[in-house]
Protein backbone atom coordinates (compact mmCIF):
# COMPACT_ATOMS: atom_id res chain seq x y z
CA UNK A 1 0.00 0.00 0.00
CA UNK A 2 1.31 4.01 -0.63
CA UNK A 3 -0.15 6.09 2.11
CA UNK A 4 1.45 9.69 1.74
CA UNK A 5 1.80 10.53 5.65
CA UNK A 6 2.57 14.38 5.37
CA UNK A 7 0.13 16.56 3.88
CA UNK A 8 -1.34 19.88 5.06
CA UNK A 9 -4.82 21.56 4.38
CA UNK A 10 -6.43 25.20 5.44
CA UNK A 11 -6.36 24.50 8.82
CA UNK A 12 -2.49 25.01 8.64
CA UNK A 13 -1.62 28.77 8.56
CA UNK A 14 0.68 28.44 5.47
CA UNK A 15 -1.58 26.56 3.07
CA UNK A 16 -4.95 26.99 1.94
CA UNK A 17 -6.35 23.40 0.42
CA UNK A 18 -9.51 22.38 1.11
CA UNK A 19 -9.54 19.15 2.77
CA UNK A 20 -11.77 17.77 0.15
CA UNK A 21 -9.55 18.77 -2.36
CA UNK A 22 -6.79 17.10 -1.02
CA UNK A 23 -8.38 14.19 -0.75
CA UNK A 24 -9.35 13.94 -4.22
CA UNK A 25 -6.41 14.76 -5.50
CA UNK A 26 -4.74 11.89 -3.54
CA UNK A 27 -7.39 9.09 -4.66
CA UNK A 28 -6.76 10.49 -8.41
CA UNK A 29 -2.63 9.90 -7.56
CA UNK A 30 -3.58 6.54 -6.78
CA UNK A 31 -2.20 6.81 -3.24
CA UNK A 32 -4.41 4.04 -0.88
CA UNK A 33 -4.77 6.72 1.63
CA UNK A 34 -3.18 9.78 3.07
CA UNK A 35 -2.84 11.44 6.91
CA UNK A 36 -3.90 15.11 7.33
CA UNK A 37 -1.21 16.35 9.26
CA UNK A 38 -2.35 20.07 9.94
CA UNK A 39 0.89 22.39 12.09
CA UNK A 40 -0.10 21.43 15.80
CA UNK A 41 -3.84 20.73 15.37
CA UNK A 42 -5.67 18.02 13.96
CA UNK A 43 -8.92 19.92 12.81
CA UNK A 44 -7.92 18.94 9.39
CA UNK A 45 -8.48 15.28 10.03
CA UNK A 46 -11.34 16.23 11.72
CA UNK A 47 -12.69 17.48 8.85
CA UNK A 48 -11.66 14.88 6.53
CA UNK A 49 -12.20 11.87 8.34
CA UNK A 50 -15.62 11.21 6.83
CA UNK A 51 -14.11 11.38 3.39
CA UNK A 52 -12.60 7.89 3.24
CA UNK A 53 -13.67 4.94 1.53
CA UNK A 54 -13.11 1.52 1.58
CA UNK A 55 -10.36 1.41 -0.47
CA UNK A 56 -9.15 4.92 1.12
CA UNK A 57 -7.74 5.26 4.04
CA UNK A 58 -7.49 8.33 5.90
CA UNK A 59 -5.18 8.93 9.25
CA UNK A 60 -5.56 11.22 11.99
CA UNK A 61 -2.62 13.38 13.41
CA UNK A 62 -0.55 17.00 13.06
CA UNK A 63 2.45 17.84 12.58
CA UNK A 64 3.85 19.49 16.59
CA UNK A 65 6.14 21.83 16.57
CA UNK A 66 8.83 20.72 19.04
CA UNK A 67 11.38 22.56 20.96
CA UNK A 68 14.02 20.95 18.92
CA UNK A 69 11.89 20.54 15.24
CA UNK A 70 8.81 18.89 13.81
CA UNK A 71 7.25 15.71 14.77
CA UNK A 72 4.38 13.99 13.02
CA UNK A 73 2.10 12.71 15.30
CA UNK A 74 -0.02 9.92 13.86
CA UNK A 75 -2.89 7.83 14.97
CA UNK A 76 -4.32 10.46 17.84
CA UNK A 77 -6.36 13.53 17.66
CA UNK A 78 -5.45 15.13 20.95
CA UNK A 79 -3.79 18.51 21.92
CA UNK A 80 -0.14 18.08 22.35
CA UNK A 81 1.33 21.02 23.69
CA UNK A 82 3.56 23.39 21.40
CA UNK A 83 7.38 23.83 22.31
CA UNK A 84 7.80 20.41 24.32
CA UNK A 85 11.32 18.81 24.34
CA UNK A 86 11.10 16.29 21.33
CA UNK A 87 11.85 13.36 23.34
CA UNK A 88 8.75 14.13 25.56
CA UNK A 89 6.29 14.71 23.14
CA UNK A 90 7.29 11.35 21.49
CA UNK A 91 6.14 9.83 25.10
CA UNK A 92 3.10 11.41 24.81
CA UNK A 93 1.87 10.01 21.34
CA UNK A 94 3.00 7.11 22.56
CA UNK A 95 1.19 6.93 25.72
CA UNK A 96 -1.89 8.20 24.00
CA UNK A 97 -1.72 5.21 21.34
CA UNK A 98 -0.42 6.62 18.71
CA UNK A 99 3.04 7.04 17.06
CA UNK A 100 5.98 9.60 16.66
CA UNK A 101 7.78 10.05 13.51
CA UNK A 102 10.76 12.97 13.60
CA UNK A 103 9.71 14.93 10.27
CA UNK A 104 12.35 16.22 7.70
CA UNK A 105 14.52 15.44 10.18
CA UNK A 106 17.85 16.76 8.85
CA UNK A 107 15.91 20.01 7.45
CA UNK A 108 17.69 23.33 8.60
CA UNK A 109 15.92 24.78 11.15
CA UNK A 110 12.89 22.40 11.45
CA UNK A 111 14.63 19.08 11.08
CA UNK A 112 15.80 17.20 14.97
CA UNK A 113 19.03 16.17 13.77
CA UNK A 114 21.02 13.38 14.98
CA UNK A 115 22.25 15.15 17.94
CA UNK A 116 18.17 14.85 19.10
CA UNK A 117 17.26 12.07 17.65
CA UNK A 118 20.23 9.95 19.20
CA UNK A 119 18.10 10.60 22.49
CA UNK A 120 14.63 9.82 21.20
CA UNK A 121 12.64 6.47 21.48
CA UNK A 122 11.08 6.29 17.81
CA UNK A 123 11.00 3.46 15.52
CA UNK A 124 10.83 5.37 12.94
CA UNK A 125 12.01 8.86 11.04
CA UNK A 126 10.55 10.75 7.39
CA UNK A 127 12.94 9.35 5.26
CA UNK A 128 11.63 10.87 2.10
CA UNK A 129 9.85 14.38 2.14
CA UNK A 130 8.91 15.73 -0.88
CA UNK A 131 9.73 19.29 0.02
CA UNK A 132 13.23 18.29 1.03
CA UNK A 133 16.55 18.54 -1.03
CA UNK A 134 17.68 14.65 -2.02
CA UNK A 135 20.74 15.26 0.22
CA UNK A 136 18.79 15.46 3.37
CA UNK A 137 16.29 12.81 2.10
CA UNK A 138 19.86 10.39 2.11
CA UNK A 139 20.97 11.73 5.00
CA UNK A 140 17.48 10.61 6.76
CA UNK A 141 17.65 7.42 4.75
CA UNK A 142 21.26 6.87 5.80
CA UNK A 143 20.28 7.28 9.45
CA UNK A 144 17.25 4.86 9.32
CA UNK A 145 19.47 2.06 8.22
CA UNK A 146 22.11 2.55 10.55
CA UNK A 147 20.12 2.77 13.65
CA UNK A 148 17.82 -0.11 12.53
CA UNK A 149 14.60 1.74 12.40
CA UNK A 150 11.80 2.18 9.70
CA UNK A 151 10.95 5.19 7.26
CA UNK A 152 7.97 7.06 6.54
CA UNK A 153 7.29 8.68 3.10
CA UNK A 154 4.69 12.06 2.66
CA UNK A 155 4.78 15.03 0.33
CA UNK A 156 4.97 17.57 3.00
CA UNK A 157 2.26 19.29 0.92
CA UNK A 158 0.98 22.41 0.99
CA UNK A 159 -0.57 22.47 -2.42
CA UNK A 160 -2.66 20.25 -4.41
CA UNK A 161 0.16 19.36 -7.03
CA UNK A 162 2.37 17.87 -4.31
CA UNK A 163 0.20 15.65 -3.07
CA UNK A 164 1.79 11.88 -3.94
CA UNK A 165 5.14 13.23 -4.55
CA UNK A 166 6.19 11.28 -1.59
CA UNK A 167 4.41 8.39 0.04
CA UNK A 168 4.78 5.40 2.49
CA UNK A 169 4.71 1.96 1.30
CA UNK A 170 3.68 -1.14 3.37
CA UNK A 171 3.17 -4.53 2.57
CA UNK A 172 0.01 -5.78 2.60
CA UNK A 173 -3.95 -4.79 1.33
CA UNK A 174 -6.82 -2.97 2.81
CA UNK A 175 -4.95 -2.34 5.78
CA UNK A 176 -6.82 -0.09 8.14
CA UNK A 177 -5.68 3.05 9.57
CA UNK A 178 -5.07 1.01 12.90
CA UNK A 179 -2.73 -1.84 10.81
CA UNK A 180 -0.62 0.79 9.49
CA UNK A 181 -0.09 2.71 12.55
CA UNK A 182 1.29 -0.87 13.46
CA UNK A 183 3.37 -1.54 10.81
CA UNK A 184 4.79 1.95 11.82
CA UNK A 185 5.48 1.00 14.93
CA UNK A 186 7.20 -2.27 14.07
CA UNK A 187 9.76 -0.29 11.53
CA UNK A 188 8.17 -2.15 8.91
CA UNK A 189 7.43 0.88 6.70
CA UNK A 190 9.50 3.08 4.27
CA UNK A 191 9.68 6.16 2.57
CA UNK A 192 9.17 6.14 -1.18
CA UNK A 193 9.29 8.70 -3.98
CA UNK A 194 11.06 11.58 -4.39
CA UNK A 195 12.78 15.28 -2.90
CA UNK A 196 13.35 18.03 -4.89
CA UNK A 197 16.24 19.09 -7.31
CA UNK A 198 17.96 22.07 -6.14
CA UNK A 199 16.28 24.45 -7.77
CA UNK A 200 12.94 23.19 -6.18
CA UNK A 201 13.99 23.27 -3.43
CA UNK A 202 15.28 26.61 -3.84
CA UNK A 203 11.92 28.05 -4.56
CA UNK A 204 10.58 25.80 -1.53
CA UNK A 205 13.38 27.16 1.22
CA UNK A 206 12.15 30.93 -0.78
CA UNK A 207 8.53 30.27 0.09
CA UNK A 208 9.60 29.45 4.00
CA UNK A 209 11.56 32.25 4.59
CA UNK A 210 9.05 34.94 2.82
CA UNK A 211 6.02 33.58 5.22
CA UNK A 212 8.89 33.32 7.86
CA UNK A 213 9.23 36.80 7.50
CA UNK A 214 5.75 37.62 7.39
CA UNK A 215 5.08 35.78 10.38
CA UNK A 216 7.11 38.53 12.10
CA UNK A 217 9.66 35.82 12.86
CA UNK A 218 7.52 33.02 14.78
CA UNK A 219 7.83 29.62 13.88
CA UNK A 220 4.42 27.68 13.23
């Protein structure tokens, strides 16, 4: 199965896609499902939730901003608070049933780093982010597979074209959104697809720092 595990909608202040549109443009990628992973709220699951199918899957979660960088939180729908230390927020999805993956995690600025996630308890990091360079995607991939831990795949989207640029792939069919959250957990997943070249990722690292800027210098 390809379930892109990274996407956000119009309940993330940087992007303004309507969750149905998102998830019609993931069905027409033919993705099996997708998470809505909205910047420290999950109002965009919320929202979605009713839009999947049987062959569709859809995953709760948000992306938390950290003290240290972003973590996806998958599989839960509860408040997490903003700024935590990394390593406790990962206790928290985890205590809450659901699980932690360190996004981007060699991104400047957002990304944990292997300083952080040397301390963390995670079995598994975003190997492949569609917003990303390819040099931190390898980095992240090179990490995974020396510390014996899965990947996760997801576009990192804020648009409707980026959708399935970057997806998870697990073995198995018509897993549910449970199963997968499992096969998560038991490093059985990995990232698939592709970064950017550099001037993509140019234009992407452009976009940041303008709304960076606009944002009066607050991270989201």
């Amino acid at each position: 199965m390809k379930i892109d595990l990274h996407n956000h909608t119009s309940y993330s202040p940087d992007s303004s896609v309507d969750v149905r549109d998102a998830v019609a443009a993931a069905r027409r990628s033919g993705l099996n499902g997708m998470a809505i992973t909205d910047h420290n709220s999950a109002k965009g699951y919320i929202a979605a939730q009713y839009l999947g199918r049987a062959d569709f899957i859809i995953i709760a979660g948000f992306e938390l901003s950290a003290a240290e960088g972003h973590l996806l939180c998958l599989g839960i729908t509860e408040d997490i608070p903003q700024g935590l230390v990394m390593a406790e927020a990962v206790e928290k999805v985890t205590a809450m049933g659901g699980i932690a993956v360190p996004s981007h995690p060699f991104r400047l600025g957002t990304g944990a780093g292997a300083g952080t996630l040397n301390k963390l308890n995670v079995r598994a990091i975003e190997t492949v982010n569609g917003r990303n360079h390819s040099s931190r995607n390898s980095s992240a991939l090179d990490y995974a597979a020396s510390h014996g831990i899965g990947g996760t795949g997801g576009s990192d989207s804020h648009s409707l074209p980026e959708i399935g640029r970057a997806y998870t792939v697990t073995d198995g069919e018509g897993l549910s959104s449970d199963d997968i959250i499992q096969e998560i957990a038991s490093g059985r997943t990995r990232g698939a697809g592709a970064g950017q070249n550099v001037s993509g990722s140019f234009r992407t690292m452009s976009k940041i720092v303008s709304e960076f800027i606009r944002r009066k210098g607050k991270h989201i």
